[in-house]
N, C-alpha and C. Protein backbone atom coordinates (compact mmCIF):
# COMPACT_ATOMS: atom_id res chain seq x y z
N UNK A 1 76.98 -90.12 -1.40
CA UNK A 1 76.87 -90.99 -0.25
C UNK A 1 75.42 -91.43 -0.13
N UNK A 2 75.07 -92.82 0.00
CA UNK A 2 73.95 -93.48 0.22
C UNK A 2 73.43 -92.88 1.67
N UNK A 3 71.78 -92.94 1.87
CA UNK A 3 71.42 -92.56 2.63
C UNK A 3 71.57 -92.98 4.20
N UNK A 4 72.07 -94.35 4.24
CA UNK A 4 72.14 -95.29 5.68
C UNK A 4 73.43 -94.90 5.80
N UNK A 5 74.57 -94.29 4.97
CA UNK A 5 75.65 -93.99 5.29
C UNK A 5 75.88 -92.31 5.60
N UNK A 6 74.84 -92.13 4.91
CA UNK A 6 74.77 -90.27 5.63
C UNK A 6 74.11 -90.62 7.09
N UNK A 7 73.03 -91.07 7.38
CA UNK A 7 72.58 -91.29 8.32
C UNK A 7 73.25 -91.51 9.67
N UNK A 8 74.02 -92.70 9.27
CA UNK A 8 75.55 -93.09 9.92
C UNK A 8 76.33 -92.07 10.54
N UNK A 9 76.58 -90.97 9.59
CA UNK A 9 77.55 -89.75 9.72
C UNK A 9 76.31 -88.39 10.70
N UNK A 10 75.63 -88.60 10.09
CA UNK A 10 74.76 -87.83 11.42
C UNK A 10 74.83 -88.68 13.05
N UNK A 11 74.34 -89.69 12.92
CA UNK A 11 74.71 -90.35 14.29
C UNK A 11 75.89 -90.23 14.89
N UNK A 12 76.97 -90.71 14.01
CA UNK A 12 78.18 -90.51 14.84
C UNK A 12 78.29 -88.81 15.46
N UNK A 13 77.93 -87.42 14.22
CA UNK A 13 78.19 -86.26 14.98
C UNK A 13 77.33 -86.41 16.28
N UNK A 14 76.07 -86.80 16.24
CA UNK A 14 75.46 -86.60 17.68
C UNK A 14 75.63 -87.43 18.73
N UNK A 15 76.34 -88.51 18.34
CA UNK A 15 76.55 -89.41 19.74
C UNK A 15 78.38 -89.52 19.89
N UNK A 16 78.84 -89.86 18.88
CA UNK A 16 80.11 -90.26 18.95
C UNK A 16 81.37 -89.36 19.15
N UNK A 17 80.82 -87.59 18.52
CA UNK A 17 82.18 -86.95 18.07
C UNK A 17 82.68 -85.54 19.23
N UNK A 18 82.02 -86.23 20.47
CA UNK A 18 82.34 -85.13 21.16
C UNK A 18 83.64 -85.83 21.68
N UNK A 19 83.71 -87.09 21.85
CA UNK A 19 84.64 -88.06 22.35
C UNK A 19 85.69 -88.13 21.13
N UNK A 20 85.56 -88.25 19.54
CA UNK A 20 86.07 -89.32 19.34
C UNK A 20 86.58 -87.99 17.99
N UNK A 21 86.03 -86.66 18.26
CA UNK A 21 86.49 -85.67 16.94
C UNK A 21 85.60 -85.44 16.10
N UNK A 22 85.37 -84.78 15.81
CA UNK A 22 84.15 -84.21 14.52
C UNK A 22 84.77 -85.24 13.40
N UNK A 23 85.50 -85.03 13.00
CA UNK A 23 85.97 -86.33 11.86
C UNK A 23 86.39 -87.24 12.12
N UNK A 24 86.55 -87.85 13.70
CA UNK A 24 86.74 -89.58 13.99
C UNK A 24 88.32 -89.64 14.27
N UNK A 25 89.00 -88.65 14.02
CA UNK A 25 90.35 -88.57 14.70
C UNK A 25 90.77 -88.64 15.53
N UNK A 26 89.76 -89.03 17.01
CA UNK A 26 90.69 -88.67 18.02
C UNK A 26 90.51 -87.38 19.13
N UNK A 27 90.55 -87.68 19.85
CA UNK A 27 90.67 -86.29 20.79
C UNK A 27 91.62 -86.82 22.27
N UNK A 28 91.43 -86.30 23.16
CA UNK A 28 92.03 -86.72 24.34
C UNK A 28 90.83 -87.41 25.10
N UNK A 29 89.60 -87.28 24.60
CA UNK A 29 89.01 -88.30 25.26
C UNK A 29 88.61 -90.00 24.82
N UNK A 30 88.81 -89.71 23.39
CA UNK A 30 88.92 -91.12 22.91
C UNK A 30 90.04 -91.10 21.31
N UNK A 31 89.54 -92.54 21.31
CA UNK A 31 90.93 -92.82 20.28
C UNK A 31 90.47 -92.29 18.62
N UNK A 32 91.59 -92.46 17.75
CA UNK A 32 91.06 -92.05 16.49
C UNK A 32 90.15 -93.87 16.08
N UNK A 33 89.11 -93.14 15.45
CA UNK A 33 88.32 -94.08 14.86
C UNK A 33 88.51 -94.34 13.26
N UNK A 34 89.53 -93.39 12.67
CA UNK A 34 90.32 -94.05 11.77
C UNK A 34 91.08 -94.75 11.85
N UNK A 35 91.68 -94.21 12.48
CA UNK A 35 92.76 -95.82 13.10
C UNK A 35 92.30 -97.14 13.67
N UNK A 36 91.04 -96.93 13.98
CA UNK A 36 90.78 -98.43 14.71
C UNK A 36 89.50 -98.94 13.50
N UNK A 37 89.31 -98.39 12.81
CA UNK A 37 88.35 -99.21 11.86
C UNK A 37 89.41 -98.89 10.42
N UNK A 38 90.39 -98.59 10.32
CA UNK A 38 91.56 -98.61 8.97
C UNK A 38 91.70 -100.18 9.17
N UNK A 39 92.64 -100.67 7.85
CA UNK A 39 92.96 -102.11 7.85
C UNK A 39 93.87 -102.00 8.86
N UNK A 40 94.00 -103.59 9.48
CA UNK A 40 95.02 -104.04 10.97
C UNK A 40 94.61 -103.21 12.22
N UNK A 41 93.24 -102.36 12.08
CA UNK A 41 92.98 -101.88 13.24
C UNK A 41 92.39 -102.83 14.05
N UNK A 42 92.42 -102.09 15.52
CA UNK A 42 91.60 -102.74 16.48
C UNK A 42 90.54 -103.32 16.26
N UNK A 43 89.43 -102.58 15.80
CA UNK A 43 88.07 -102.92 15.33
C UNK A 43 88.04 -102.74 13.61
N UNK A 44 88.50 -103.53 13.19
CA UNK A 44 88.85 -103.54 11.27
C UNK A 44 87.40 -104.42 10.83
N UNK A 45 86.71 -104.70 11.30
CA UNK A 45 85.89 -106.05 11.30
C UNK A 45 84.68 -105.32 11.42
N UNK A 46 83.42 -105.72 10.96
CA UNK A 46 81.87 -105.33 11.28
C UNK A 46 81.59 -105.89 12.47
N UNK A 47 82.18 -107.08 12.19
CA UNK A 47 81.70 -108.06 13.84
C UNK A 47 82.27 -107.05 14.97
N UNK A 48 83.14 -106.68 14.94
CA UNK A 48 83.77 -106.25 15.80
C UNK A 48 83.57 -105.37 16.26
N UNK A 49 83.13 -104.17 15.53
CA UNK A 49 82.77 -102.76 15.30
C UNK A 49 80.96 -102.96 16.07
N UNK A 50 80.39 -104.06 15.92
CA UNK A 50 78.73 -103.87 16.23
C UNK A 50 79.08 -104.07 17.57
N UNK A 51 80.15 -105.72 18.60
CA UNK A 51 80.21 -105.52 19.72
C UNK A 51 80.17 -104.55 20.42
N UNK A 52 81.47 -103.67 20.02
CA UNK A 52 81.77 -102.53 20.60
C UNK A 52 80.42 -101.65 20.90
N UNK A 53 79.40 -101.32 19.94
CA UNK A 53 79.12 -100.70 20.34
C UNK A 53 77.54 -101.30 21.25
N UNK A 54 77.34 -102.47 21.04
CA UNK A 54 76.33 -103.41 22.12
C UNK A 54 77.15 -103.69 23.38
N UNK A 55 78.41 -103.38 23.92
CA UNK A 55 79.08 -104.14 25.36
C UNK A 55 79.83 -102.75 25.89
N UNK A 56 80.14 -101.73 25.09
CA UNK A 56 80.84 -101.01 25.43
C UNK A 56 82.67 -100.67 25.59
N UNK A 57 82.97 -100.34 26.17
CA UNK A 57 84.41 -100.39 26.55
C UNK A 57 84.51 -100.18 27.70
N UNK A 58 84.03 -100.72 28.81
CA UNK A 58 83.88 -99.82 30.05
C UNK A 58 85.52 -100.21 30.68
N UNK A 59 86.41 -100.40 30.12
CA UNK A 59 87.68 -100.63 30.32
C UNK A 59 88.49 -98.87 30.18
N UNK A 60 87.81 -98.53 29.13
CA UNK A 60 87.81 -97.58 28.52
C UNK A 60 87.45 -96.23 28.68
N UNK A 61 86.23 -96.65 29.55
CA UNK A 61 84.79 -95.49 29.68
C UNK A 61 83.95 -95.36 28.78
N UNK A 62 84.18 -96.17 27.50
CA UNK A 62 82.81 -96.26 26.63
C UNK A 62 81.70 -96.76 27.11
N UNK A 63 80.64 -95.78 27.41
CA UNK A 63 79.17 -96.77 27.71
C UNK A 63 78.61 -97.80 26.13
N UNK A 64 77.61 -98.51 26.48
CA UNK A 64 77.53 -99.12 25.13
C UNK A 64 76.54 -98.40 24.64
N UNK A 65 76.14 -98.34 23.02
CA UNK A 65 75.14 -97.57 22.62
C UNK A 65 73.86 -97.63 23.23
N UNK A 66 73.06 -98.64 23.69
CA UNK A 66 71.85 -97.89 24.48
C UNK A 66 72.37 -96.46 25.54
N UNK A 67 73.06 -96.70 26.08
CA UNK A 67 73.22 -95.78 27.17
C UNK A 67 73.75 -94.48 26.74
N UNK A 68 74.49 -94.48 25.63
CA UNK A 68 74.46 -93.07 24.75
C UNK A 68 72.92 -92.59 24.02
N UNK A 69 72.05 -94.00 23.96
CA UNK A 69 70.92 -93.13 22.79
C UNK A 69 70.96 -93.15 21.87
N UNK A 70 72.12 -94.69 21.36
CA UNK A 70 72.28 -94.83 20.36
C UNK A 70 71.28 -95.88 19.89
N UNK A 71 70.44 -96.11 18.71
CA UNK A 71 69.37 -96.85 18.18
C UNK A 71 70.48 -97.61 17.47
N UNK A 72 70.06 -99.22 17.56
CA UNK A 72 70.98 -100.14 16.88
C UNK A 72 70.55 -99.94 14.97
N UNK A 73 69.17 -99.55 14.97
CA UNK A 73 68.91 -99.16 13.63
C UNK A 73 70.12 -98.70 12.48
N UNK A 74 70.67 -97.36 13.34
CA UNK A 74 71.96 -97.05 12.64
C UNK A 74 73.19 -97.30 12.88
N UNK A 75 73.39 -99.01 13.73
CA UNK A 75 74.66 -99.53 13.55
C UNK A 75 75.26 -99.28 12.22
N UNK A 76 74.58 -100.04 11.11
CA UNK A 76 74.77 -100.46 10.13
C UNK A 76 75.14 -99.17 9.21
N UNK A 77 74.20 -98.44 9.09
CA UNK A 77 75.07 -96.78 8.91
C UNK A 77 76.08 -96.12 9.27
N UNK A 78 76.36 -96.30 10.81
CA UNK A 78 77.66 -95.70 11.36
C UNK A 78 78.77 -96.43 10.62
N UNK A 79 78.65 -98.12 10.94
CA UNK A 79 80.41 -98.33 10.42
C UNK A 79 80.46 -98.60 9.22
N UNK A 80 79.46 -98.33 8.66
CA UNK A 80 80.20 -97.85 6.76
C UNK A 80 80.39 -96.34 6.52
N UNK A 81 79.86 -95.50 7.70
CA UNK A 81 81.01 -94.35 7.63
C UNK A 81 82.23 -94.59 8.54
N UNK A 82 82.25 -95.23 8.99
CA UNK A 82 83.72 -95.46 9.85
C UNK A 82 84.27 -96.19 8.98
N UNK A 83 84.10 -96.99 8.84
CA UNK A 83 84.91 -98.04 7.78
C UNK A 83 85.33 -96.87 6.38
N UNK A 84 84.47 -96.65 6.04
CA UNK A 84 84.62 -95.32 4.66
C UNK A 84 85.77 -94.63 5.10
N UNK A 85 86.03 -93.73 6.45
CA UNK A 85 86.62 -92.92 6.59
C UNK A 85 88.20 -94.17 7.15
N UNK A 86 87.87 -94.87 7.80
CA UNK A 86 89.21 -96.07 7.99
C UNK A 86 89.83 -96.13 6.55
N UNK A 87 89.19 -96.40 5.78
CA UNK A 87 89.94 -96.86 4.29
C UNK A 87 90.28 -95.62 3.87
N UNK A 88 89.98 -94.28 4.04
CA UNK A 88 90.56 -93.14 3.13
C UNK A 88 88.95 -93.10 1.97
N UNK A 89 88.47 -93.45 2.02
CA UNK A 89 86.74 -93.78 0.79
C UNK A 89 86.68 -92.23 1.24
N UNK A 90 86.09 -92.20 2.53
CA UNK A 90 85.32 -90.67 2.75
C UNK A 90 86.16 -90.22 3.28
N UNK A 91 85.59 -89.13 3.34
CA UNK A 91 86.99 -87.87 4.03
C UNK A 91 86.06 -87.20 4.93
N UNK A 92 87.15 -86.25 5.42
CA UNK A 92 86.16 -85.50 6.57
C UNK A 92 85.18 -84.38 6.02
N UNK A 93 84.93 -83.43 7.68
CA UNK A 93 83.95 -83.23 7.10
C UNK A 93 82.69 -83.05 6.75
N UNK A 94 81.86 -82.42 6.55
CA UNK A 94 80.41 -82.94 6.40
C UNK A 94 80.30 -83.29 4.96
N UNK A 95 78.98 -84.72 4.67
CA UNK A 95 79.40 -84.92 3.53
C UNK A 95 78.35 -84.03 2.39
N UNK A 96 78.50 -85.13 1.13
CA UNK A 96 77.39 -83.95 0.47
C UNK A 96 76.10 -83.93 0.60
N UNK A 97 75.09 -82.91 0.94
CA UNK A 97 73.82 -83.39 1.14
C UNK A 97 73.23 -84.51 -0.05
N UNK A 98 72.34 -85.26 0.64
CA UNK A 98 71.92 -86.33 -0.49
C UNK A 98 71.44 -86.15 -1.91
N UNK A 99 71.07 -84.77 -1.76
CA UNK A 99 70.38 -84.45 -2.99
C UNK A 99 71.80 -84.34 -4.16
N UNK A 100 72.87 -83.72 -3.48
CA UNK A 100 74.12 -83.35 -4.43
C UNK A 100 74.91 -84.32 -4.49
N UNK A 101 75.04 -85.44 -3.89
CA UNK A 101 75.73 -86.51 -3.77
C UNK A 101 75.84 -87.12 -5.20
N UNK A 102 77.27 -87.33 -5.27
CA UNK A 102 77.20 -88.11 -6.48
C UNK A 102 76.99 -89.69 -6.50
N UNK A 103 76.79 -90.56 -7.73
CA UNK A 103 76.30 -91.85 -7.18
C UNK A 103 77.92 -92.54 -7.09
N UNK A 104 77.76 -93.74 -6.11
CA UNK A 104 79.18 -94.34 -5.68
C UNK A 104 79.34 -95.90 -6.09
């Protein structure tokens, strides 16, 4: 795993996975994020996936990422691990540290 996409996967554990599952599945407080960044999901789209997290869901109770502490820096990291894990690419999990990572 490339480094903006490990990066990604650290962000999401610290901002995203108390809500959303250590591996993006889901919990009772939010939805699976495989399912909504898999193909025909809700948010299947980059465009779509960056709104979300600049406007929020407050339909929802999602605050938008400033208000979690989220740095837009690692938009771009998070949903190529979401997207990764939407398509079945990555799995759950923690991934391999960078040093052991194989190239992709």
């Amino acid at each position: 795993m490339d480094a903006e996409t490990y990066n990604g996967w650290k962000q999401f554990s610290l901002h995203c996975a108390r809500c959303h599952g250590d591996d993006a599945l889901g919990s009772s407080f939010g939805p699976s994020l495989v399912t909504s960044l898999g193909p025909g999901g809700e948010v299947a789209t980059r465009e779509s996936f960056i709104e979300v997290l600049q406007t929020g869901r407050k339909d929802k109770g999602m605050p938008n990422a400033a208000k979690m502490g989220l740095d837009s820096a690692y938009f771009e990291g998070l949903y190529r691990y979401l997207s990764g894990r939407g398509t079945g690419r990555l799995k759950g999990g923690r991934p391999a540290r960078l040093e052991q990572a194989a190239p992709q």
